[in-house]
Protein backbone atom coordinates (compact mmCIF):
# COMPACT_ATOMS: atom_id res chain seq x y z
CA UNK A 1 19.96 21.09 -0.91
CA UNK A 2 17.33 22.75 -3.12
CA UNK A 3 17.64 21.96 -6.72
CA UNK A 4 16.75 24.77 -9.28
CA UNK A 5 15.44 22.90 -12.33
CA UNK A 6 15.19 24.68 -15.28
CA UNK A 7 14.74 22.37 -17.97
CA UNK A 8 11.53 22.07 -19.45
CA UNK A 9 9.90 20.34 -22.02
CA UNK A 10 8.64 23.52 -23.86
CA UNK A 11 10.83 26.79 -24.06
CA UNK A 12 8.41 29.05 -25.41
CA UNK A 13 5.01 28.50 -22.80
CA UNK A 14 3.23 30.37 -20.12
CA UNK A 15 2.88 26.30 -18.00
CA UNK A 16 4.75 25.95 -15.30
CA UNK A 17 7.11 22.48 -15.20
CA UNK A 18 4.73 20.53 -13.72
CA UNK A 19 1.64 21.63 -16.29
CA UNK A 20 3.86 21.38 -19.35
CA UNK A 21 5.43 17.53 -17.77
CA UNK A 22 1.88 16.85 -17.70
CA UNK A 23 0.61 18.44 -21.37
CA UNK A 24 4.00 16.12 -22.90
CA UNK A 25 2.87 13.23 -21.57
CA UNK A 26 -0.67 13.69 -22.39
CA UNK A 27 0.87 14.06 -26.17
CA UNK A 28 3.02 11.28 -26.10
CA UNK A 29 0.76 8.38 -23.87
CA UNK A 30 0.57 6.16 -27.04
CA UNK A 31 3.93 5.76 -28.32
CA UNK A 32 5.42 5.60 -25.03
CA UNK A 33 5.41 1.97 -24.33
CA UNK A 34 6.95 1.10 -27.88
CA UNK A 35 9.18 3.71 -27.67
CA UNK A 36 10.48 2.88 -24.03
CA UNK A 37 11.34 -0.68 -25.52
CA UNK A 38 13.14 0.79 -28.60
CA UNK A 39 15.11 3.60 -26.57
CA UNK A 40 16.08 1.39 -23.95
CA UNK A 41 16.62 -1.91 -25.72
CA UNK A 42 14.34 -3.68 -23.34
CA UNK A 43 16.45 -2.83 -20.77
CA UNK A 44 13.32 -0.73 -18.81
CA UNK A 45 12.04 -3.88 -18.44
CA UNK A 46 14.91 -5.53 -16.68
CA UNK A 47 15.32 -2.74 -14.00
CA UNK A 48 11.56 -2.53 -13.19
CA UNK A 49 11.82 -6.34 -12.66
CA UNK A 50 15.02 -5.04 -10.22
CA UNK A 51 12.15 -3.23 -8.81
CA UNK A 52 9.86 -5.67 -8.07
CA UNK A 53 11.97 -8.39 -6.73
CA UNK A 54 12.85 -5.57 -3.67
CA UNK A 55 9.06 -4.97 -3.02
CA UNK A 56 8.55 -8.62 -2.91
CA UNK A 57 11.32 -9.19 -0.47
CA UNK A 58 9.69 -6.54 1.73
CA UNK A 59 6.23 -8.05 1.07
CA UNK A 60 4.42 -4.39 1.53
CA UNK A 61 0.11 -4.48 2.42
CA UNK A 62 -0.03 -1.48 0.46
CA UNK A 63 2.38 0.32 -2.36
CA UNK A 64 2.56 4.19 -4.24
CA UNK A 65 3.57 3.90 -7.36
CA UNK A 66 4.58 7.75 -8.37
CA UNK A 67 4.83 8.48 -12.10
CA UNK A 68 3.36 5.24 -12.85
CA UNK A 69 2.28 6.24 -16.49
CA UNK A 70 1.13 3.47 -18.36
CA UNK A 71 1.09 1.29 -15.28
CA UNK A 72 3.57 -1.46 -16.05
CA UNK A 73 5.09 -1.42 -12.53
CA UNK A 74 1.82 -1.13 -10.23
CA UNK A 75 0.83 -3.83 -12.75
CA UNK A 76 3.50 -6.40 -11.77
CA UNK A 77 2.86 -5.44 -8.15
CA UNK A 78 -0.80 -6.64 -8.65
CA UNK A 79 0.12 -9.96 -10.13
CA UNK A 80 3.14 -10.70 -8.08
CA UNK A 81 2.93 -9.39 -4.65
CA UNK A 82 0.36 -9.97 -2.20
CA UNK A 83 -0.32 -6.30 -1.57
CA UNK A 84 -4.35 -5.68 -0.87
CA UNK A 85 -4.00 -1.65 -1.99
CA UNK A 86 -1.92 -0.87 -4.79
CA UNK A 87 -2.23 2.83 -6.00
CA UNK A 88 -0.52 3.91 -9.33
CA UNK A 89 -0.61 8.09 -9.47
CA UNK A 90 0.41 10.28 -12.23
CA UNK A 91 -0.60 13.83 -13.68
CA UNK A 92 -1.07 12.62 -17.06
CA UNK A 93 -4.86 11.62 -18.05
CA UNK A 94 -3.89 10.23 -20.76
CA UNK A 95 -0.69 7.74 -19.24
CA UNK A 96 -3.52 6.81 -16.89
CA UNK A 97 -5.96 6.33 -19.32
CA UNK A 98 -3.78 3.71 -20.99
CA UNK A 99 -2.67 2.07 -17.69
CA UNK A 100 -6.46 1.64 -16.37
CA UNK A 101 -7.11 -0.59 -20.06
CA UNK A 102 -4.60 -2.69 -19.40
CA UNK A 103 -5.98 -4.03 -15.82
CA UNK A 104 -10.00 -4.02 -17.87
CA UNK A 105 -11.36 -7.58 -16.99
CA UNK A 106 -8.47 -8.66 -15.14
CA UNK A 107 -8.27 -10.58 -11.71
CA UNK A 108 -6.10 -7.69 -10.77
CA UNK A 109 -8.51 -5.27 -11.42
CA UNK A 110 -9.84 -4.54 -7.76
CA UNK A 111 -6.39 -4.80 -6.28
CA UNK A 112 -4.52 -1.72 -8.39
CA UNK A 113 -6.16 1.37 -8.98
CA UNK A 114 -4.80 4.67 -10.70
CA UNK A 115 -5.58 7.81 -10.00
CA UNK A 116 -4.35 11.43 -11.29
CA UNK A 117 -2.73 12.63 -8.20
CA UNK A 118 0.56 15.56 -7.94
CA UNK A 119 3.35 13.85 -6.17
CA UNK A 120 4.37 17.23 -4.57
CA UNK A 121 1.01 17.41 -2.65
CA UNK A 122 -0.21 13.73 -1.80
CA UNK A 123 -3.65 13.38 -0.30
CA UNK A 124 -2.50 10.52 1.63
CA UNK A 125 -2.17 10.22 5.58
CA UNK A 126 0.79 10.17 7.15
CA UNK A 127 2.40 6.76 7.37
CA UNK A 128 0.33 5.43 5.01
CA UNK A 129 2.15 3.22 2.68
CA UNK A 130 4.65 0.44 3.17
CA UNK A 131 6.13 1.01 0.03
CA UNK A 132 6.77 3.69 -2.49
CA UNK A 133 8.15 3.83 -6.07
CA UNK A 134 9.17 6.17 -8.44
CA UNK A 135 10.29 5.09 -12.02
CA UNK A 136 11.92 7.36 -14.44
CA UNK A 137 9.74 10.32 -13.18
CA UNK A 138 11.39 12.33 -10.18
CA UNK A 139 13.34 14.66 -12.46
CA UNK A 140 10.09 15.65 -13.66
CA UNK A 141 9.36 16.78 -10.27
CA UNK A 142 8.95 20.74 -10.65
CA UNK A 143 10.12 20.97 -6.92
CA UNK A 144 12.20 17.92 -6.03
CA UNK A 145 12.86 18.85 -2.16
CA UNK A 146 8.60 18.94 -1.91
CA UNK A 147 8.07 16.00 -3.43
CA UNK A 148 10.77 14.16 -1.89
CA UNK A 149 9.48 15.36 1.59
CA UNK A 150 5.83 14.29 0.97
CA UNK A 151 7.12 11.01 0.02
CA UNK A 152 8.58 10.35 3.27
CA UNK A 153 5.14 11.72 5.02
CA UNK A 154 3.33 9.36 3.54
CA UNK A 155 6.15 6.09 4.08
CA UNK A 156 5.36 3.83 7.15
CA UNK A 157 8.20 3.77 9.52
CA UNK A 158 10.66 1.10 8.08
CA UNK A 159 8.59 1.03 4.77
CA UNK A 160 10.75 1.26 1.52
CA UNK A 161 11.74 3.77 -0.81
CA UNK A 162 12.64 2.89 -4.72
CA UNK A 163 13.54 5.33 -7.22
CA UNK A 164 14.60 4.18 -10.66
CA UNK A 165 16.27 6.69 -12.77
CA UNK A 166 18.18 7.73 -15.09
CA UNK A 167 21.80 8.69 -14.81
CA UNK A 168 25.27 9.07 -16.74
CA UNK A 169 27.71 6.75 -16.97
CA UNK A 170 31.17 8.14 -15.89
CA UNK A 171 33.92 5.77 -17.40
CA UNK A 172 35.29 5.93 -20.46
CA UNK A 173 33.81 4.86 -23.43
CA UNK A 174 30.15 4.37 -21.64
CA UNK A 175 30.18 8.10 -21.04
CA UNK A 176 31.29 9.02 -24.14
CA UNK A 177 28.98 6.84 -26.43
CA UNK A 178 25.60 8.03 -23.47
CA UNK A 179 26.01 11.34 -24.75
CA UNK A 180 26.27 10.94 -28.50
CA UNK A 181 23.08 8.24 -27.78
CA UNK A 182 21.00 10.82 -25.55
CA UNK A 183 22.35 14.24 -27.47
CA UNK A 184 21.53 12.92 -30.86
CA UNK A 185 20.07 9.74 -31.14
CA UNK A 186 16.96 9.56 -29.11
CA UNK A 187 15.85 12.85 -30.12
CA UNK A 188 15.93 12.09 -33.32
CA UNK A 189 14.33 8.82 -32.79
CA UNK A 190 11.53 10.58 -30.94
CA UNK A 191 11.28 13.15 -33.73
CA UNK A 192 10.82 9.87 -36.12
CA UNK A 193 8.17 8.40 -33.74
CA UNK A 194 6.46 10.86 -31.39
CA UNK A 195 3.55 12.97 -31.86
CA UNK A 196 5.59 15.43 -29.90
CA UNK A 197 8.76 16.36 -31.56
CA UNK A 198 10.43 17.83 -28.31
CA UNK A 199 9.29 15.40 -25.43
CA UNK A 200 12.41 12.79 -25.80
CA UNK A 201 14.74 16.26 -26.17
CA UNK A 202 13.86 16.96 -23.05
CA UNK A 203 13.76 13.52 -21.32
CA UNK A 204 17.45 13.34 -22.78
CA UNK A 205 18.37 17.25 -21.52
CA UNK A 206 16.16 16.43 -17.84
CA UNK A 207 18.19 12.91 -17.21
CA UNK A 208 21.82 14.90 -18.25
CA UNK A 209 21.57 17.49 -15.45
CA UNK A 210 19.78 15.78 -12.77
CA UNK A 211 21.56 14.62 -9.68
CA UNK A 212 22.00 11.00 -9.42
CA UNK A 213 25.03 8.78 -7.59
CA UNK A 214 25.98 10.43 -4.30
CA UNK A 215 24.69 13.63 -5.33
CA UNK A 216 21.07 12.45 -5.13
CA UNK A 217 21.45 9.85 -2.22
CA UNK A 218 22.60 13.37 -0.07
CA UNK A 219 19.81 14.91 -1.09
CA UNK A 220 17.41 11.63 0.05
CA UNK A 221 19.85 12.19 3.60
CA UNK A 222 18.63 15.67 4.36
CA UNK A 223 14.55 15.03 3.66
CA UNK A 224 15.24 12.41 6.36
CA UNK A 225 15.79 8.73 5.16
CA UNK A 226 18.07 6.66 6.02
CA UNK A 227 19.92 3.51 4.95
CA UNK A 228 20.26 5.41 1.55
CA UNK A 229 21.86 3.14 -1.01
CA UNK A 230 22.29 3.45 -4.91
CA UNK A 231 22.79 0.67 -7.19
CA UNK A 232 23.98 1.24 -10.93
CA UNK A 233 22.32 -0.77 -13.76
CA UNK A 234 23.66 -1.40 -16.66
CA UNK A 235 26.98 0.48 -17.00
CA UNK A 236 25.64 3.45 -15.19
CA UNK A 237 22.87 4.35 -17.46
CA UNK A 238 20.18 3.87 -14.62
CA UNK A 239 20.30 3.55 -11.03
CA UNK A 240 18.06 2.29 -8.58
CA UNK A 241 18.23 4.09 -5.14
CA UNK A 242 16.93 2.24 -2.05
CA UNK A 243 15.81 3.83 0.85
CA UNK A 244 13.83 3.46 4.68
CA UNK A 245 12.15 5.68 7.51
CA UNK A 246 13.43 4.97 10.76
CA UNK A 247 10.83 3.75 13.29
């Protein structure tokens, strides 16, 4: 399945998806934390600890965090797991920039290191990583299928896939009162907030028409993993998708 993507976060610009993903988050690196909690209610936090209690039950040498942005997954990684190479890539400088203060004079500091990297053309051997993670950034993906299938170059055989993601809830009234939240609420609260008056518009419009459920573990199928399984959070308003390469 390849999925045409046309939401972006700027209407009028001569970027391409993945240049204007990476201008946004450029804008927006220092109110993202704060607003994450706010948005989510703390509930980010909860899922990415999801997260981390699957890579420690695999107990990876090495982990890719994709997206990582300010770095609070890789970060956990670092100071729970007993991973020797922990790489946190993003496109943003700034995200980065933020995420490589927070591990400054750290014990950590040698064991998780972030780089500006494109998740749709990984440097990485084949095989490389026993783990892989991607947290509220694969819709941002300006070709899904590509990234998707570099991801699964670079797994180990057996090694674990985790996307966290957005999604919509489908029962009544959790569907109902998602919308009026992402449609009107969280843009406005990002107009309040943001530096960037259109980035949470399009983080709301990006999450509304990207697969998720069954539509996105399919898609997972065809690139070539297996023992695809998706796990709703919180009423349907995320989902963590787990994921392996056969050996």
């Amino acid at each position: 399945m390849v999925i045409d993507n046309k939401v972006t976060p700027y209407r009028d610009s001569s970027l391409n998806k993945k240049e204007q993903v990476e201008k946004m988050f450029d804008t927006i690196s220092e109110d993202y934390d704060g607003l994450n909690r706010v948005i989510s209610f703390g509930t980010d936090v909860k899922w990415r600890n999801k997260v981390l209690q699957l890579i420690l039950e695999k107990n990876p040498e090495t982990i890719l965090d994709i997206a990582t942005g300010t770095g609070d997954l890789a970060i956990k990684f670092a100071k729970r797991s007993k991973a020797r190479k922990i790489i946190g890539l993003d496109l943003s400088d700034g995200m980065l920039s933020i995420a490589r203060k927070k591990v400054e004079n750290s014990s950590y500091f040698n064991t998780v290191e972030f780089i500006k990297g494109d998740s749709e053309s990984l440097t990485y051997d084949d095989n490389s990583f026993d783990a892989i993670t991607v947290s509220f950034g694969i819709r941002n993906f300006q070709d899904l299928n590509k990234g998707l299938s570099e991801i699964f170059r670079v797994l180990k055989p057996n090694g674990l896939f985790i996307i966290l993601e957005t999604s919509v809830p489908t029962r009544f009234p959790m569907k109902q009162g998602y919308n009026f939240y992402t449609k009107i609420i969280l843009p406005f609260i990002g107009k309040l907030f943001s530096k960037d008056k259109v980035a949470y518009r399009y983080l709301s419009k990006s999450a509304s028409v990207f697969p998720y459920g069954n539509a996105l573990n399919n898609i997972l199928m065809e690139i070539g993993f297996i023992d695809v399984e998706s796990k709703p959070q919180t009423f349907g308003v995320a989902t963590i998708y787990t994921a392996t390469k056969r050996l």
